[in-house]
C-alpha atoms as a PDB file:
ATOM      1  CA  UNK A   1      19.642   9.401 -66.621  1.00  0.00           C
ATOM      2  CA  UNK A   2      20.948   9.733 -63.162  1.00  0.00           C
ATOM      3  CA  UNK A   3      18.699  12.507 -62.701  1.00  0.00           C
ATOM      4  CA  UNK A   4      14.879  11.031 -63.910  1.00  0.00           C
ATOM      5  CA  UNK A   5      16.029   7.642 -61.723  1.00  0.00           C
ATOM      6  CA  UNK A   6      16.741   9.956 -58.768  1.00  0.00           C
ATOM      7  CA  UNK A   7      12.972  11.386 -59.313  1.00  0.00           C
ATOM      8  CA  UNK A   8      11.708   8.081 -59.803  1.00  0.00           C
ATOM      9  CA  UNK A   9      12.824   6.812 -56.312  1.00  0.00           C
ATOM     10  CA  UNK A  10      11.643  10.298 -54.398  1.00  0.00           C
ATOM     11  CA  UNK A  11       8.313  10.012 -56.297  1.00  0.00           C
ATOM     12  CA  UNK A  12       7.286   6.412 -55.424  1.00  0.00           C
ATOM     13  CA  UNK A  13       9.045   6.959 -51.726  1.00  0.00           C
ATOM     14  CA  UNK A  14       6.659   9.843 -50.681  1.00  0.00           C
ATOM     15  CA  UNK A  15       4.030   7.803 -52.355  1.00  0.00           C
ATOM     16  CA  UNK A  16       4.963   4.705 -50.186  1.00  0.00           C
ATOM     17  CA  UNK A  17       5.157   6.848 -47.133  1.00  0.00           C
ATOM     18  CA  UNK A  18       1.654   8.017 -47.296  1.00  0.00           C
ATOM     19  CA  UNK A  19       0.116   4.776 -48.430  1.00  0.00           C
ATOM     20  CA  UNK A  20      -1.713   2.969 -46.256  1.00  0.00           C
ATOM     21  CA  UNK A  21      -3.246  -0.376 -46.631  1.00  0.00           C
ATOM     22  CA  UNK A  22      -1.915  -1.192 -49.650  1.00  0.00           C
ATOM     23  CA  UNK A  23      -2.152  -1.419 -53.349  1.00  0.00           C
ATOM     24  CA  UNK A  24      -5.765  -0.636 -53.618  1.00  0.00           C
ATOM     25  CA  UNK A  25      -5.794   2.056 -51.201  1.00  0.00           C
ATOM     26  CA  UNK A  26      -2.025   3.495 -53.599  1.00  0.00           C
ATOM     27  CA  UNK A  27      -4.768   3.755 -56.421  1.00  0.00           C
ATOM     28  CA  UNK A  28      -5.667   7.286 -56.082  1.00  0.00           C
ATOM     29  CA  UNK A  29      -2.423   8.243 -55.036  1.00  0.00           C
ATOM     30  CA  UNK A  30      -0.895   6.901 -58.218  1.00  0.00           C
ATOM     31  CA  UNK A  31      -3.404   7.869 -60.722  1.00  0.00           C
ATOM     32  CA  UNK A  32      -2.645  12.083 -59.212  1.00  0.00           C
ATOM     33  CA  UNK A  33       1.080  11.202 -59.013  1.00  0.00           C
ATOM     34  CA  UNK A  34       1.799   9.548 -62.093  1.00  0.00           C
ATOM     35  CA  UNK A  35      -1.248  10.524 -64.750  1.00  0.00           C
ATOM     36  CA  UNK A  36      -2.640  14.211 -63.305  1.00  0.00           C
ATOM     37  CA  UNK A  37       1.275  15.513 -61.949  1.00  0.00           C
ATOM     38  CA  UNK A  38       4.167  13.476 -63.883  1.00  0.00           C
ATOM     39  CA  UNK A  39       2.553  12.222 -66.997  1.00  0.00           C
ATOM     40  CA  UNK A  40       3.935   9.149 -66.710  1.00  0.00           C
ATOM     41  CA  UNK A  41       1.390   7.174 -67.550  1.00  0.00           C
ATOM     42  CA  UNK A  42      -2.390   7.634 -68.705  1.00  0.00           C
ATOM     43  CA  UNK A  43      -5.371   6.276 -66.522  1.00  0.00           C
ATOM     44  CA  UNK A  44      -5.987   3.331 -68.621  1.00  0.00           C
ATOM     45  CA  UNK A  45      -2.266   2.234 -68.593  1.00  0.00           C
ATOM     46  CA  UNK A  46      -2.464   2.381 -64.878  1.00  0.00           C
ATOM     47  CA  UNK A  47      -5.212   0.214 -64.487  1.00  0.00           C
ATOM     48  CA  UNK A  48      -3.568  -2.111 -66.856  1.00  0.00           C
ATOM     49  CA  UNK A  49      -0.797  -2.459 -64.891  1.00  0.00           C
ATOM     50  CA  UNK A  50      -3.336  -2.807 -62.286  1.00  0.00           C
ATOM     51  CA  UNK A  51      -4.444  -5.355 -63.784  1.00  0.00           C
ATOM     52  CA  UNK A  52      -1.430  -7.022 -64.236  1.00  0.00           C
ATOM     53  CA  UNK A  53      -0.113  -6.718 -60.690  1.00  0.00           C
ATOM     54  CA  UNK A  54      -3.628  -8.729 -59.788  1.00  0.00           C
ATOM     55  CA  UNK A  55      -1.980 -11.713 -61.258  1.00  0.00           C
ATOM     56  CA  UNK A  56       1.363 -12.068 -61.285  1.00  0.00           C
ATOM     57  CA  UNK A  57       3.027 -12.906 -57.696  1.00  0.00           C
ATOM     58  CA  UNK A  58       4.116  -9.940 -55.370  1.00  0.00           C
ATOM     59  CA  UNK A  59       2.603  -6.733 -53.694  1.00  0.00           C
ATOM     60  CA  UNK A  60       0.114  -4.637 -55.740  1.00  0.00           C
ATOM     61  CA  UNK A  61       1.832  -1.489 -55.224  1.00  0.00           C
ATOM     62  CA  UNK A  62       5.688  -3.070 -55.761  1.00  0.00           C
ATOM     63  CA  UNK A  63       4.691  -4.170 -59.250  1.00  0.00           C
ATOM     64  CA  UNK A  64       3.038  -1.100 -60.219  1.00  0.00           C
ATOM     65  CA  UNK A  65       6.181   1.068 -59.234  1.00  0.00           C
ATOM     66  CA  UNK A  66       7.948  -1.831 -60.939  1.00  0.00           C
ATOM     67  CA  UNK A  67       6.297  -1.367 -64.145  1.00  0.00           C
ATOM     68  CA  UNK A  68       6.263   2.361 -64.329  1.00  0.00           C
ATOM     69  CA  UNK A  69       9.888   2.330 -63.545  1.00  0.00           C
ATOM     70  CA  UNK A  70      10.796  -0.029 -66.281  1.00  0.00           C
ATOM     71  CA  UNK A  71       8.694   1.640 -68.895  1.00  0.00           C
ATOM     72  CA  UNK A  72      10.896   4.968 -67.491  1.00  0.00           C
ATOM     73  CA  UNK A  73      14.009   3.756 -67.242  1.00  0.00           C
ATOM     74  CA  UNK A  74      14.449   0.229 -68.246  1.00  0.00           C
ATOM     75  CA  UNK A  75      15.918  -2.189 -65.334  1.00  0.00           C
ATOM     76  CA  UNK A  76      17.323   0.609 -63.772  1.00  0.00           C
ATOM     77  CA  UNK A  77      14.370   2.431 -63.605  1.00  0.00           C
ATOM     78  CA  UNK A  78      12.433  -0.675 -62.116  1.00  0.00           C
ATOM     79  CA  UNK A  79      15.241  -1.374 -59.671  1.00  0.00           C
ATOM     80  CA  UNK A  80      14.607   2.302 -58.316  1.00  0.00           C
ATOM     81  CA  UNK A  81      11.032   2.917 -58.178  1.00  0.00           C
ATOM     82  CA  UNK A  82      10.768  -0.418 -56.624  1.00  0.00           C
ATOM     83  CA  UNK A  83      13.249   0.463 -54.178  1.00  0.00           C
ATOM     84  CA  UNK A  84      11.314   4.082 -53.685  1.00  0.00           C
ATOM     85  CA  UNK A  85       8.515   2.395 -52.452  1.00  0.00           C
ATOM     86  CA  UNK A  86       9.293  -0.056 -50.442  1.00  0.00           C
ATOM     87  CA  UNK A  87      12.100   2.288 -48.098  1.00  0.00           C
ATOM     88  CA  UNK A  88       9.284   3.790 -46.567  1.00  0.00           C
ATOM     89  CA  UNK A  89       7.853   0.601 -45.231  1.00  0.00           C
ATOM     90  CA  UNK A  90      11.205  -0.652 -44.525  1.00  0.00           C
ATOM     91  CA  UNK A  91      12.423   2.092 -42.067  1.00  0.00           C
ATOM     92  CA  UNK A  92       8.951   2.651 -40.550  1.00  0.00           C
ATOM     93  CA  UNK A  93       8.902  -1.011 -39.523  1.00  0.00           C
ATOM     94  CA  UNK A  94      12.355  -1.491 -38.698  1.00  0.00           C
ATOM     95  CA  UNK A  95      12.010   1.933 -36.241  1.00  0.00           C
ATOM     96  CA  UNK A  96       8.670  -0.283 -34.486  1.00  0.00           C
ATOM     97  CA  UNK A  97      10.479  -3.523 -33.964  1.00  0.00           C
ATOM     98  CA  UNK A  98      13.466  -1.898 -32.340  1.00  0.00           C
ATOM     99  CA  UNK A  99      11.564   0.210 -29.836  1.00  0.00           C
ATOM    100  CA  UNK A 100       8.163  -1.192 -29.172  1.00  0.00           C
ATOM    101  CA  UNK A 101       8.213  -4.474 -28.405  1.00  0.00           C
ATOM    102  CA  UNK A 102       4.212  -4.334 -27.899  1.00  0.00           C
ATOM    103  CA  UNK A 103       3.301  -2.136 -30.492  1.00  0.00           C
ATOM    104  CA  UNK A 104       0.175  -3.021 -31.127  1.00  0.00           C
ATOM    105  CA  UNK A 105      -1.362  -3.522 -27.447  1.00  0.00           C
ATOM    106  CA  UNK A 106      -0.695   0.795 -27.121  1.00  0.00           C
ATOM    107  CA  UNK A 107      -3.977   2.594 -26.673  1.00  0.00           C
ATOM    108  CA  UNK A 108      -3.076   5.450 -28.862  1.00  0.00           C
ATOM    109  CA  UNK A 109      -1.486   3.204 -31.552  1.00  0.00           C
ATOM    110  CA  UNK A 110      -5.205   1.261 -31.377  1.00  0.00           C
ATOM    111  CA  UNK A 111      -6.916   4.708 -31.963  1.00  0.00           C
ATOM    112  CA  UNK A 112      -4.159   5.881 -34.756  1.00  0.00           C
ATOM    113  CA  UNK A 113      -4.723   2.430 -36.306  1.00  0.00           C
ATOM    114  CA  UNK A 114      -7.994   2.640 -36.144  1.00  0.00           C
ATOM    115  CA  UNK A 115      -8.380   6.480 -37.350  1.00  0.00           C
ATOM    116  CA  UNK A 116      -6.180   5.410 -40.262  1.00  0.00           C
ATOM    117  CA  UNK A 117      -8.199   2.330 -41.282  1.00  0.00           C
ATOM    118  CA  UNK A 118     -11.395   4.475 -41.836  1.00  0.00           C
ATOM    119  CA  UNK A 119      -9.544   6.574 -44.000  1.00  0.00           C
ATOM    120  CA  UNK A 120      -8.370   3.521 -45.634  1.00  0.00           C
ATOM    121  CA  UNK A 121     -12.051   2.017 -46.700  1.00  0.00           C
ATOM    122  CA  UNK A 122     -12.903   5.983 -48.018  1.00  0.00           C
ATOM    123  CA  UNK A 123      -9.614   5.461 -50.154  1.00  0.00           C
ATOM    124  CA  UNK A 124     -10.430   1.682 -51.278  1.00  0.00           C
ATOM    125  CA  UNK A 125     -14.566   2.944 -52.071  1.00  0.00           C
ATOM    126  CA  UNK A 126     -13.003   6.018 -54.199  1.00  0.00           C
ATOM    127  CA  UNK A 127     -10.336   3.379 -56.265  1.00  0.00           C
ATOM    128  CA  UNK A 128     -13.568   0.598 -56.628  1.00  0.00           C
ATOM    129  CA  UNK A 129     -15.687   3.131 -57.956  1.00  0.00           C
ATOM    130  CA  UNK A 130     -13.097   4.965 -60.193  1.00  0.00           C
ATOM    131  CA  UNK A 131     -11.847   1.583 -61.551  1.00  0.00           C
ATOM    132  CA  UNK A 132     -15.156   0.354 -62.111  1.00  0.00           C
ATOM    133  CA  UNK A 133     -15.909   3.859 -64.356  1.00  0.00           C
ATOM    134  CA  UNK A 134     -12.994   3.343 -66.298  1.00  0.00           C
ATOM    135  CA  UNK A 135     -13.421   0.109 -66.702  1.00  0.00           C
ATOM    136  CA  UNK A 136     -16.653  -1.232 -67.695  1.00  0.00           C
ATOM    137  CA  UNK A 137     -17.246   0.369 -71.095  1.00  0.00           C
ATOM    138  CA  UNK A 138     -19.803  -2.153 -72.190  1.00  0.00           C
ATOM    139  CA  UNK A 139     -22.578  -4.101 -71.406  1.00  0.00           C
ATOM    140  CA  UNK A 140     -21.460  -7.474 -71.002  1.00  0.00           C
ATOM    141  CA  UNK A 141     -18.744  -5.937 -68.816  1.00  0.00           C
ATOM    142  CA  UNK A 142     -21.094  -4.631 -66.114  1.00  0.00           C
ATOM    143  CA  UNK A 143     -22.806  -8.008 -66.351  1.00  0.00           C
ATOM    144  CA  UNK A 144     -19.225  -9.638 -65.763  1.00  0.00           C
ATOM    145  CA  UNK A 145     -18.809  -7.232 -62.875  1.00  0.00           C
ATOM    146  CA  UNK A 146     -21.864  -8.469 -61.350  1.00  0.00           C
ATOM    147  CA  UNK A 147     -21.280 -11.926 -61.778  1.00  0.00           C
ATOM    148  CA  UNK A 148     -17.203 -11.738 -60.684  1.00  0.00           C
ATOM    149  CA  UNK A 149     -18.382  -9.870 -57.633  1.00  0.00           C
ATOM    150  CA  UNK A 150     -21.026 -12.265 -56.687  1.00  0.00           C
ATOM    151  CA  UNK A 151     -18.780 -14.982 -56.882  1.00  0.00           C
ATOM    152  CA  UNK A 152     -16.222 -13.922 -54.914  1.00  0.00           C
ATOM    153  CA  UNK A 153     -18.976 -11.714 -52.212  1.00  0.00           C
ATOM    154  CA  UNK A 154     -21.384 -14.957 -51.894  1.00  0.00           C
ATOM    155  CA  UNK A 155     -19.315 -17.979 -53.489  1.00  0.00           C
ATOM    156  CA  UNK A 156     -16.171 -16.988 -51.682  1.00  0.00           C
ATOM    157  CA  UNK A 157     -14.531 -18.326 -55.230  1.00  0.00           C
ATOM    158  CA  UNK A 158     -10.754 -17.456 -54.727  1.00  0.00           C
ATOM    159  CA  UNK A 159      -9.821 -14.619 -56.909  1.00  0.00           C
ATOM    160  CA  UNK A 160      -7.509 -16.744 -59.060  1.00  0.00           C
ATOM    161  CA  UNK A 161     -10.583 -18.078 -60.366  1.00  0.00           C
ATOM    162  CA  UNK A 162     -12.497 -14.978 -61.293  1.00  0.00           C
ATOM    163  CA  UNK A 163      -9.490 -13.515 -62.695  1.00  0.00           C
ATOM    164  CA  UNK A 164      -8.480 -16.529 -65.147  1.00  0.00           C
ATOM    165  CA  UNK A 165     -12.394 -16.607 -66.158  1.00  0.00           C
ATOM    166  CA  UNK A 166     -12.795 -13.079 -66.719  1.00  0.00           C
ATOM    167  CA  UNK A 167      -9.372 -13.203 -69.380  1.00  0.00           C
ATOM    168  CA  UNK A 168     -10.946 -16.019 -70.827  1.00  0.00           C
ATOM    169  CA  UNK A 169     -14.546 -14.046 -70.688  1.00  0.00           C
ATOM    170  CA  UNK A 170     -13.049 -11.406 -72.184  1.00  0.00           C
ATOM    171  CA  UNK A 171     -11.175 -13.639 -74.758  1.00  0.00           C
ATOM    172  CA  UNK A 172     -14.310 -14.717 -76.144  1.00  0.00           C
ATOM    173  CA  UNK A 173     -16.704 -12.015 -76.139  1.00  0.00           C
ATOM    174  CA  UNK A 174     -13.870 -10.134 -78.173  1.00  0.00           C
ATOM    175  CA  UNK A 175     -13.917 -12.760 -80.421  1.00  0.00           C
ATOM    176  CA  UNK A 176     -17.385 -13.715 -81.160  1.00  0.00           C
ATOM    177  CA  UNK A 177     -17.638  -9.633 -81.732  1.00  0.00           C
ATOM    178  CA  UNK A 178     -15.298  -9.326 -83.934  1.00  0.00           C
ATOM    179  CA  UNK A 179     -13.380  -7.391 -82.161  1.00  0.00           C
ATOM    180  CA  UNK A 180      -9.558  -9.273 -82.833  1.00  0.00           C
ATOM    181  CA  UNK A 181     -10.288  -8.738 -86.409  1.00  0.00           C
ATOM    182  CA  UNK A 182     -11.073  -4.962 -85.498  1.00  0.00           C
ATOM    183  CA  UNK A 183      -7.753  -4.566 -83.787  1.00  0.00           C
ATOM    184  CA  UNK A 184      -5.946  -6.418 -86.540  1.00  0.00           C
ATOM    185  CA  UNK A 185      -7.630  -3.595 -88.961  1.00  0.00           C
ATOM    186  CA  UNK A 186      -6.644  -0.447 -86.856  1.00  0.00           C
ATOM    187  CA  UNK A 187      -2.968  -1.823 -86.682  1.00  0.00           C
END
């Protein structure tokens, strides 16, 4: 046991070292790491826990690593992925606010920045596109991605909103399809 919690922290702190700007940017990071390399979860349980992580309270990327770690390894395993990675963050800025009292107003830590925040958006357009693939499997859901997008692009709606209507979208269109009864019948 010892042993798989051990991997769990060094697997979610090199993926919280090399993550940056956050949980939707960790998307394709996660999906190699966990579903192509360790197997520990499949593509559509990773963007449920996406999913998920949208809204309950916290950091995308801590409740991911929370949830892979508890499906693991229990509490334990939660407590240690968790802790995996959010070190990285921790030490990198506890090393700034010791040393650089101006951090941000350094030329080359503008350029680095700014370097790394291009790479960011190519990261974020690869994890919209690839969640939206996996995603919308019918036709009222690329409708509902239309619609969710417009309202939160033009309407500014806050993204509580969208969220709650699209579970309660999704509630319904299941329903009127038949699709509960469906489900009942597989199980």
């Amino acid at each position: 046991m010892l042993k798989e919690l051990f991997e769990l922290y060094v697997t979610f702190f090199k993926i919280g070292a090399v993550t940056f700007g956050g949980g939707y940017a960790m998307l394709p990071i996660l999906e190699r790491e966990l579903v192509a390399k360790k197997k520990w979860a499949t593509s559509e349980d990773l963007l449920d826990y996406y999913a998920i992580s949208q809204v309950t309270p916290g950091v995308i990327a801590v409740n991911v690593s929370t949830f892979i770690g508890f499906r693991r390894r229990k509490i334990p395993g939660g407590i240690f992925a968790t802790m995996g990675v959010v070190t990285p963050s921790v030490i990198i800025i506890s090393v700034i606010a010791m040393f650089i009292s101006n951090f941000e107003e350094i030329v080359w830590v503008q350029k680095m920045l700014s370097g790394i925040n291009v790479a960011v958006a190519a990261l974020l357009t690869y994890a919209v596109f690839n969640f939206a693939r996996k995603s919308i499997k019918k036709w009222w859901g690329a409708i509902f991605y239309v619609l969710a997008f417009a309202a939160i692009y033009f309407l500014k709606l806050p993204s509580v909103v969208v969220i709650v209507s699209a579970a309660v979208f999704g509630i319904l269109v299941t329903w009127l399809t038949g699709g509960l009864k469906k489900k009942e019948a597989e199980k």
